[in-house]
Protein backbone atom coordinates (compact mmCIF):
# COMPACT_ATOMS: atom_id res chain seq x y z
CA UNK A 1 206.81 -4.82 129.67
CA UNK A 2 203.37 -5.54 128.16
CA UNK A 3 201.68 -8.60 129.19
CA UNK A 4 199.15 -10.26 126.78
CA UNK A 5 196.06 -12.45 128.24
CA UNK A 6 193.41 -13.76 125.28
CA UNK A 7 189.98 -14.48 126.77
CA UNK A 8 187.47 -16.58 124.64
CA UNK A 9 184.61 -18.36 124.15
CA UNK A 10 180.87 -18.91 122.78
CA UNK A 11 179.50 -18.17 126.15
CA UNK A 12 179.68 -14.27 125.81
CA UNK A 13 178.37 -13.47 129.41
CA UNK A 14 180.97 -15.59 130.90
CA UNK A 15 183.61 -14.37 128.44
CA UNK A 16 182.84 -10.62 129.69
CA UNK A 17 182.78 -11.42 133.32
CA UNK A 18 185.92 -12.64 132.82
CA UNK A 19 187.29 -9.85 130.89
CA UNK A 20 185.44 -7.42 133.65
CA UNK A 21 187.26 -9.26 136.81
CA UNK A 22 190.39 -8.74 135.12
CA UNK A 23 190.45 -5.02 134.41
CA UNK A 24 189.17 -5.00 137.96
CA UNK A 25 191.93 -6.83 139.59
CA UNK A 26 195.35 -5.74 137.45
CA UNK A 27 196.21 -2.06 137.50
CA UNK A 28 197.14 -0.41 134.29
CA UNK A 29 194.93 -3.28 132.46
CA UNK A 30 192.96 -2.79 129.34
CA UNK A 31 190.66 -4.87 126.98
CA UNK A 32 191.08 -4.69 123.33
CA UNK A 33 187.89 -6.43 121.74
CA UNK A 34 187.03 -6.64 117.93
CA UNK A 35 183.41 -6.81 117.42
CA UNK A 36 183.10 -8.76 113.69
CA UNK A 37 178.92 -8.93 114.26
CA UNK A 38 179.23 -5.85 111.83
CA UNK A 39 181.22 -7.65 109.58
CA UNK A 40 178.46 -7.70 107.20
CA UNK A 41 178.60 -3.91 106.53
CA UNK A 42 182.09 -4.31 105.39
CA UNK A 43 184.25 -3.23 108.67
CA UNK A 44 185.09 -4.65 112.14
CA UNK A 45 184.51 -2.26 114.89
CA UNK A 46 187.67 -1.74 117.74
CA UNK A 47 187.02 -0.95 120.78
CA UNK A 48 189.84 -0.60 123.96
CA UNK A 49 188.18 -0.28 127.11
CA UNK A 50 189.64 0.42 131.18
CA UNK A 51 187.92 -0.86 134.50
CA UNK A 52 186.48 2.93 134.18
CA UNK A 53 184.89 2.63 130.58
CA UNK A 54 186.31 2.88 126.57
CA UNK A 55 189.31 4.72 126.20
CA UNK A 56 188.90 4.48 122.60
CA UNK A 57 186.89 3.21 119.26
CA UNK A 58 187.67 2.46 115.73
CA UNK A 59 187.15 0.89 112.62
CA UNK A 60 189.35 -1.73 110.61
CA UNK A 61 187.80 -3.05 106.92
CA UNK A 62 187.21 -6.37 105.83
CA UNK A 63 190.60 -8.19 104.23
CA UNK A 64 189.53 -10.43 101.87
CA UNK A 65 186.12 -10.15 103.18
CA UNK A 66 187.34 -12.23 106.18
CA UNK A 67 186.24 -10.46 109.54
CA UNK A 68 189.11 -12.89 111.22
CA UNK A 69 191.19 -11.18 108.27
CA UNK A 70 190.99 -7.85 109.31
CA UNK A 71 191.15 -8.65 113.15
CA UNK A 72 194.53 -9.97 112.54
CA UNK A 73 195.49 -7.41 110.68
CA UNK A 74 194.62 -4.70 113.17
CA UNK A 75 195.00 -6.54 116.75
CA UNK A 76 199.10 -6.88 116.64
CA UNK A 77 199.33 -2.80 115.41
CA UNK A 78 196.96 -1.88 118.59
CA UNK A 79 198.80 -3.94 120.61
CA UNK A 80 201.96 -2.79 119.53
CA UNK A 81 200.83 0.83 120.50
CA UNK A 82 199.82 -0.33 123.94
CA UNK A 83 202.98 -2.01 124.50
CA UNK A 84 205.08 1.32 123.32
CA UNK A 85 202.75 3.56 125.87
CA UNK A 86 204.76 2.52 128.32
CA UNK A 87 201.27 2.69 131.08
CA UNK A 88 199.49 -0.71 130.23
CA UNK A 89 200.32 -3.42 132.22
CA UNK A 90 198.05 -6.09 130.96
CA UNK A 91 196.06 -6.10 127.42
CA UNK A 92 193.17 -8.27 127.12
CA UNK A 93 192.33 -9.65 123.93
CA UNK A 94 188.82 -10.17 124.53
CA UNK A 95 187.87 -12.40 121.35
CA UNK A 96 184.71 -12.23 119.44
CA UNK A 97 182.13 -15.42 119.87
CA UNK A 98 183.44 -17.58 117.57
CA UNK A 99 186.99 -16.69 117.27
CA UNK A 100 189.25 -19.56 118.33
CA UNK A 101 191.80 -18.89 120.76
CA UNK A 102 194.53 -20.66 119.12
CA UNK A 103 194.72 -18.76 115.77
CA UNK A 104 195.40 -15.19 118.11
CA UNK A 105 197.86 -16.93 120.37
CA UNK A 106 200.07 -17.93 117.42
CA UNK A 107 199.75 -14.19 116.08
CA UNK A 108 200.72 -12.82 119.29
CA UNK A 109 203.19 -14.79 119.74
CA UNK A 110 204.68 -14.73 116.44
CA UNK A 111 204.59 -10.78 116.26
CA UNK A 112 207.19 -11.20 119.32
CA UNK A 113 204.46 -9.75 121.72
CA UNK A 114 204.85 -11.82 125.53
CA UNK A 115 201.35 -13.99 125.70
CA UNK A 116 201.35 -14.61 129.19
CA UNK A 117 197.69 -16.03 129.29
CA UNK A 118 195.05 -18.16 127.14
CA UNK A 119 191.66 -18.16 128.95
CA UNK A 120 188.39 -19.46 127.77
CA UNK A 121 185.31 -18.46 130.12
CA UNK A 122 182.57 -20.79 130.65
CA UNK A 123 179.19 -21.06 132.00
CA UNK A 124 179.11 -24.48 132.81
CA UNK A 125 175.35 -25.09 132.68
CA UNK A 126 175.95 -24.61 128.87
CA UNK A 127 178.66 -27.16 127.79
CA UNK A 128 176.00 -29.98 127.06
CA UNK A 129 173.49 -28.07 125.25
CA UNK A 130 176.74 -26.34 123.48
CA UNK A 131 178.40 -29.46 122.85
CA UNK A 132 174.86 -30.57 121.50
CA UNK A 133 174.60 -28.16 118.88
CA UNK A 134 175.47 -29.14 115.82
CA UNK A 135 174.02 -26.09 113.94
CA UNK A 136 176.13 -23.87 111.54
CA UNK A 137 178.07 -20.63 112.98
CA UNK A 138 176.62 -19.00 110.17
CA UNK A 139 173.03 -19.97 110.94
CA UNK A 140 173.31 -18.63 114.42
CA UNK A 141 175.04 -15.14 112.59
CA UNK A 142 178.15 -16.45 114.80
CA UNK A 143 180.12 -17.31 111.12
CA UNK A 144 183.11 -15.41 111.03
CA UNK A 145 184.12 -15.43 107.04
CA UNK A 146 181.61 -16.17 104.68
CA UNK A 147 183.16 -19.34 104.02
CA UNK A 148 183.34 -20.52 107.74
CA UNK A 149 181.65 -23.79 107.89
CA UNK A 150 182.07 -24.56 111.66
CA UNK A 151 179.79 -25.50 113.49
CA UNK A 152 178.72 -24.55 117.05
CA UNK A 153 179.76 -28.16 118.93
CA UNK A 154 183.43 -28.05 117.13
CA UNK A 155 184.06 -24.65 117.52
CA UNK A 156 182.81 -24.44 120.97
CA UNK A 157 184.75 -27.59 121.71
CA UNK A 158 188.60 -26.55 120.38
CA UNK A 159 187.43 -23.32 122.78
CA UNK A 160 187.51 -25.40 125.81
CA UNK A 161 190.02 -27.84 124.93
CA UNK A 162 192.77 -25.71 123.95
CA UNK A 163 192.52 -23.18 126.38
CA UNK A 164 194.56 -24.21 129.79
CA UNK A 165 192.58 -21.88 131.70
CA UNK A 166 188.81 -22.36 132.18
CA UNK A 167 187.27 -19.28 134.23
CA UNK A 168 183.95 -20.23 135.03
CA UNK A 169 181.29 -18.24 135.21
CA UNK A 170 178.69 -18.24 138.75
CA UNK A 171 175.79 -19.99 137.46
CA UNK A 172 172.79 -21.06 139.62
CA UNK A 173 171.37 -23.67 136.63
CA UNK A 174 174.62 -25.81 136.57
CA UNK A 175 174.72 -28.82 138.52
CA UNK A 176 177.30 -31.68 139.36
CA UNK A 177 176.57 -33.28 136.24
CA UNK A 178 177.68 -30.20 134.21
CA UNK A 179 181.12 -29.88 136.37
CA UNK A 180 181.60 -33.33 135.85
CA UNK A 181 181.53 -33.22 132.26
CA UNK A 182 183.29 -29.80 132.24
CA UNK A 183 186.30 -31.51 134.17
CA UNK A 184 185.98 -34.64 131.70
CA UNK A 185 186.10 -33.39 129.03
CA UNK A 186 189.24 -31.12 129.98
CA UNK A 187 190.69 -32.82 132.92
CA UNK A 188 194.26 -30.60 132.61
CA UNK A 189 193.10 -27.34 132.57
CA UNK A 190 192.64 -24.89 135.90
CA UNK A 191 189.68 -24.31 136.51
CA UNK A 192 188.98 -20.69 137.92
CA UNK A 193 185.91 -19.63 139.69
CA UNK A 194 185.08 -16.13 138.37
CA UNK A 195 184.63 -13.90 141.90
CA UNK A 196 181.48 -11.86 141.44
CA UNK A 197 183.05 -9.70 144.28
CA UNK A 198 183.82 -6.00 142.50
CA UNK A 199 187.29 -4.98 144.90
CA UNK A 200 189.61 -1.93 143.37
CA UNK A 201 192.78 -3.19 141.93
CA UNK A 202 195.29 -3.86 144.51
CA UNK A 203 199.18 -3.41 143.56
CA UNK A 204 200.35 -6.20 145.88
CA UNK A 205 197.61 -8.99 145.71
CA UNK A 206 196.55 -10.55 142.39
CA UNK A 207 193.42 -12.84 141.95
CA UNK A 208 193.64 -16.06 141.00
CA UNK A 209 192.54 -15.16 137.50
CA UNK A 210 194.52 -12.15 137.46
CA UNK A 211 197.89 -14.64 138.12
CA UNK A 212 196.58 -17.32 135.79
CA UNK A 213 196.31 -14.28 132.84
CA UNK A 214 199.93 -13.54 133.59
CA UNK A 215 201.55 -16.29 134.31
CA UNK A 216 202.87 -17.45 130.96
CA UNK A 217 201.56 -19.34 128.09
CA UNK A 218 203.70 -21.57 125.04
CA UNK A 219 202.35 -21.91 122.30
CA UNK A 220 204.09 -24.57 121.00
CA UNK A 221 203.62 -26.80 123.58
CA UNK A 222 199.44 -25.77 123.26
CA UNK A 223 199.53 -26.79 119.58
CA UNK A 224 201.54 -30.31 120.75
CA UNK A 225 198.63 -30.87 123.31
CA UNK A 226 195.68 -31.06 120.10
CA UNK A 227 197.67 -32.48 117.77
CA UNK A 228 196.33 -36.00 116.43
CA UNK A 229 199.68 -37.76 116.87
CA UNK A 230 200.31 -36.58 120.51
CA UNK A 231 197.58 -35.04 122.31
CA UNK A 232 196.82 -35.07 125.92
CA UNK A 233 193.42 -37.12 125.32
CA UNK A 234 191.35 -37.47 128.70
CA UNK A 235 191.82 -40.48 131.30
CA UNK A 236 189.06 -42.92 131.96
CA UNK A 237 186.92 -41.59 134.57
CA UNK A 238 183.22 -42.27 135.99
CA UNK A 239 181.44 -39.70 138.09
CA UNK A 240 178.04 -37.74 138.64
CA UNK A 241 176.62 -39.85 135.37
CA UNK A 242 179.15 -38.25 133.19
CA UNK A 243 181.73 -41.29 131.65
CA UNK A 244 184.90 -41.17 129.76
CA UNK A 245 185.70 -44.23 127.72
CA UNK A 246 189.10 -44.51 126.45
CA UNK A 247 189.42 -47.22 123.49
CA UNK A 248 192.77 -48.29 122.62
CA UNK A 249 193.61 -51.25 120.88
CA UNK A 250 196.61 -52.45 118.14
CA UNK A 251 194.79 -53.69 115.39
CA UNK A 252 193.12 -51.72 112.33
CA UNK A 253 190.04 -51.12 111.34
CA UNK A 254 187.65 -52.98 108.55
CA UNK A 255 186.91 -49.52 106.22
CA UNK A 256 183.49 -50.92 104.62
CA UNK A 257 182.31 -51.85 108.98
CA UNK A 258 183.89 -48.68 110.40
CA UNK A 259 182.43 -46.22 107.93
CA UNK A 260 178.91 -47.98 107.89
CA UNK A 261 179.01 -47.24 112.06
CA UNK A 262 180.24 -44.13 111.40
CA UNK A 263 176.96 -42.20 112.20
CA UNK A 264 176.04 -44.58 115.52
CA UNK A 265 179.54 -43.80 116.52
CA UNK A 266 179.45 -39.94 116.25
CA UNK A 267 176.24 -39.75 117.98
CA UNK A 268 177.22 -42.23 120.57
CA UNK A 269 178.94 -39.13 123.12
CA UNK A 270 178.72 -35.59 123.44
CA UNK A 271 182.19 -35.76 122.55
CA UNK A 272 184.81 -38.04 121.24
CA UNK A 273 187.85 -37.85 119.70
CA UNK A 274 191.65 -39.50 119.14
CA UNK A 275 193.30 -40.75 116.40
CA UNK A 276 192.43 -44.22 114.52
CA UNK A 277 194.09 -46.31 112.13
CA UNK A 278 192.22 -48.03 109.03
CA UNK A 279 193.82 -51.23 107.06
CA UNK A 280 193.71 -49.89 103.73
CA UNK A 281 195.73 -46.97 105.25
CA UNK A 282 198.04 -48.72 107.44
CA UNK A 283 200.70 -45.90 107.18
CA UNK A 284 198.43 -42.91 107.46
CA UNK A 285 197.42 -41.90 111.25
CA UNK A 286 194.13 -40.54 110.99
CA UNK A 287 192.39 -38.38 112.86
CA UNK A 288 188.97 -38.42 115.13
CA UNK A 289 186.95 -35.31 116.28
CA UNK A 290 183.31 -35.39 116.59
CA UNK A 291 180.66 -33.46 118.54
CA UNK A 292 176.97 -32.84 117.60
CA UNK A 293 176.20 -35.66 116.17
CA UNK A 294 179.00 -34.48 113.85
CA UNK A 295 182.22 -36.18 112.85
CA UNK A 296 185.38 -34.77 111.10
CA UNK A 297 187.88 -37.39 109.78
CA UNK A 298 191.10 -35.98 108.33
CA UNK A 299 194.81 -37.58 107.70
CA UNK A 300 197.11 -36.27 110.23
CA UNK A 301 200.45 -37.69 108.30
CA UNK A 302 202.37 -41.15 108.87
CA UNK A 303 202.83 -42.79 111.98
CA UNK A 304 206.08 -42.69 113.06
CA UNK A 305 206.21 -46.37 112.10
CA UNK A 306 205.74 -45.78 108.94
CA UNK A 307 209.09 -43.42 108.79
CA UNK A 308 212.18 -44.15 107.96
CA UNK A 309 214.79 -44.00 110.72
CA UNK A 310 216.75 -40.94 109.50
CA UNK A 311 213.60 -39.22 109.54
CA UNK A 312 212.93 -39.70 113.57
CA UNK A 313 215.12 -36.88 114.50
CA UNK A 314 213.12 -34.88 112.20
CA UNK A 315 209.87 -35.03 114.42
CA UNK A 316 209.16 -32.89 117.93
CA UNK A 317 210.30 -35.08 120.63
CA UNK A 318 206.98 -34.47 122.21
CA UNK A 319 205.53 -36.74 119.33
CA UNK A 320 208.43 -39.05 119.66
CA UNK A 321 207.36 -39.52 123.03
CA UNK A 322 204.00 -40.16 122.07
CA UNK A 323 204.64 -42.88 119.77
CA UNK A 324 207.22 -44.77 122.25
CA UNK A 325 204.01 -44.57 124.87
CA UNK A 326 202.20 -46.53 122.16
CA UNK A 327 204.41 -48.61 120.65
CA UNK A 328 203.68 -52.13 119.67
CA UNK A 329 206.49 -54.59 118.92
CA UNK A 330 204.35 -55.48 115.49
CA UNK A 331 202.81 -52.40 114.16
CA UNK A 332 205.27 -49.77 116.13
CA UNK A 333 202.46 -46.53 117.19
CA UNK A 334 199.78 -47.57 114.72
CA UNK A 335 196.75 -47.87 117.36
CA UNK A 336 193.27 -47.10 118.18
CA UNK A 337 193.03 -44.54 120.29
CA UNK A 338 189.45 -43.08 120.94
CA UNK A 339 187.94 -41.34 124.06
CA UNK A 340 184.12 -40.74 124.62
CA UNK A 341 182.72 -38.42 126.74
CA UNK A 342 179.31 -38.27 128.10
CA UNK A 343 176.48 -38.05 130.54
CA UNK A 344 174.45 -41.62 130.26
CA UNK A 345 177.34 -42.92 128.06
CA UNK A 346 176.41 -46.33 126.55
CA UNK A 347 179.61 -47.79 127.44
CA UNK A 348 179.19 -51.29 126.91
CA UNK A 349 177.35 -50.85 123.68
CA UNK A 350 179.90 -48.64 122.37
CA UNK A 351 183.06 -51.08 123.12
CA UNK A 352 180.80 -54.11 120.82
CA UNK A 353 180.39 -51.73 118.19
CA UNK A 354 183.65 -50.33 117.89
CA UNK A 355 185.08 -53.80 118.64
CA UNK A 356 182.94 -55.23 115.72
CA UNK A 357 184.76 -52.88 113.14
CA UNK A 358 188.10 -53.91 113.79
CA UNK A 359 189.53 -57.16 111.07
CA UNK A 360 188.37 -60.25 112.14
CA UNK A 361 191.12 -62.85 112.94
CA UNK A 362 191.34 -64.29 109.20
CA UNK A 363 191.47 -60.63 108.09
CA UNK A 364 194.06 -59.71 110.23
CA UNK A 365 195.89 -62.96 109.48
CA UNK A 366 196.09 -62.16 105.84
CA UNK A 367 198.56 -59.45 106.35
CA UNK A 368 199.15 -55.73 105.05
CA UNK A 369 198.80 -56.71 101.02
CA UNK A 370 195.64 -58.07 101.16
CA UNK A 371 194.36 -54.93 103.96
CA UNK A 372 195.68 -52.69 101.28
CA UNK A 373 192.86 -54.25 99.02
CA UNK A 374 189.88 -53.99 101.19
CA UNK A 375 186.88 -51.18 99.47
CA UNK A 376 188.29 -48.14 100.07
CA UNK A 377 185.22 -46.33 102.05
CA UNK A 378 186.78 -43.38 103.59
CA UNK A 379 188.37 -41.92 100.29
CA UNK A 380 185.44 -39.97 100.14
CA UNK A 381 185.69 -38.23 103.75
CA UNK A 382 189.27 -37.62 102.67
CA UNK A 383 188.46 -36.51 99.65
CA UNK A 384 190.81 -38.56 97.82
């Protein structure tokens, strides 16, 4: 049966050394790779390729002038016809630059095709300046729809971050600082040195990439892992001048103090992220994801304390779990819960200001009427 292994990520070098050990190390293995950088002529070009060279080329047009369209459109057909061949042991979905590796998972998986392996490759020299960059995709001719308006630090972090597989490219410019924030900033995921070694493919002995790509992936329990309401946020952790602050606390935030720190706060870490919880919003969970000097807020739903009992059973129990690791006798899992990482983090500067947007005692004492008055200053962000 047909094994299916996505490999991603901005750093293309990394991303093809990756792809390259594995067609080198599984027999019957082939890459599938959709290249949308001719996107703007009005087609995406298909290429399959063996450890020997391309088997075959093609063409698939624009859908909706969306390059991402048309690749998934065309990736589950070509994969379907590998899968019927009854030869390929492994395909290798060997995504474009900015192509996220969550959106092809799902459509694998969903088109009943057995993902056995989410990868992003990484030079690890690269994650601060990448993390950095706040620049548009489509400035950098990385955009893949004309309406993408990613940038490079947000794409390239839900890359890393989703991915439970990091295979890391051999690079003679990264130091201990950059593996320290590379393990920060994803402290679950396996991280896979890529083997620069070129051995033929040996039909009893798998590499350690090679049995990563194959052995299994859920993508249910990936999606559970972002989500606002339950994700597997990093620990604290202190190492090589790379620091992790995790924030928690059980009171809300002033809206008018939080939003006017908003900009200190986003370019406080190389990345941060969590979910937060306003007073004028007490029922809404909110969420946190900034990098470059960039910050996205967007409503991720009710807290579960906000829910009506009937409606418990309703929700995953991976997010019931979640909220009973949170919950607060008062306010149930309606919480602060931020994480910065970063080399030279200002750590004690960043706990005064975040602690100096919470409600003061009188505010808090007032109760959940009178927070429901306070300005409403995020109803812009949220576009309400």
């Amino acid at each position: 049966m047909l094994s299916v292994a996505v490999v991603g990520g901005l750093h293309a070098d990394a991303r093809r050394q990756a792809v390259e050990r594995l067609l080198a190390d599984v027999p019957g293995a082939v890459a599938l790779h959709h290249d949308l950088a001719t996107a703007a002529k009005g087609t995406v070009v298909r290429t399959v390729r063996d450890r020997t060279g391309i088997v075959s080329a093609g063409e698939a047009p624009l859908v909706n002038d969306c390059a991402c369209c048309a690749l998934r459109e065309d990736l589950v057909p070509e994969l379907e016809r590998l899968a019927a061949d009854g030869v390929t042991r492994l395909a290798v979905v060997e995504l474009w630059d900015s192509v996220e590796p969550k959106a092809m998972a799902e459509v694998v998986a969903s088109s009943g095709l057995r993902l056995t392996g989410v990868i992003t490759a990484v030079d690890p020299a690269l994650v601060l300046p990448y993390l950095g960059n706040g620049d548009d995709l489509a400035d950098a001719g990385l955009a893949a729809a004309a309406t993408d308006q990613r940038t490079i630090a947000d794409t390239f972090a839900r890359q890393l971050e989703y991915a439970p597989v990091l295979a890391l490219a051999d690079s003679a410019e990264a130091d201990d600082e950059d593996r320290a924030l590379l393990a920060q900033l994803h402290p679950t995921a396996r991280r896979i040195a890529i083997d620069p070694a070129e051995p033929g493919p040996s039909p009893v002995t798998l590499s350690p990439l090679a049995t990563a790509a194959l052995a299994g992936f859920d993508v249910e329990s990936a999606a559970a892992a972002q989500h606002p309401a339950c994700a597997l946020l990093p620990a604290e952790a202190d190492e090589c001048g790379v620091t992790t602050l995790v924030w928690h606390r059980s009171r809300p935030f002033h809206p008018e103090r939080l939003y006017a720190a908003l900009e200190d706060l986003a370019c406080a870490a190389a990345r941060s992220r969590g979910r937060f919880w306003l007073a004028d919003r007490p029922d809404t969970l909110l969420h946190w994801d900034a990098a470059g000097g960039a910050l996205c807020v967007e409503s991720a739903g009710p807290w579960m304390a906000s829910l009506p009992d009937a409606a418990w059973d309703l929700e995953p129990p991976v997010r019931r779990a979640a909220a009973a690791l949170d919950w607060h006798p008062e306010h149930g899992d309606c919480c602060q819960h931020l994480v910065f990482t970063s080399p030279g983090l200002d750590r004690d500067g960043l706990e005064l200001l975040l602690e100096s947007c919470l409600l003061t005692d009188t505010e808090y004492a007032a109760g959940r009427t009178a927070w429901k008055r306070l300005p409403p200053a995020f109803d812009t962000l949220l576009e309400v």
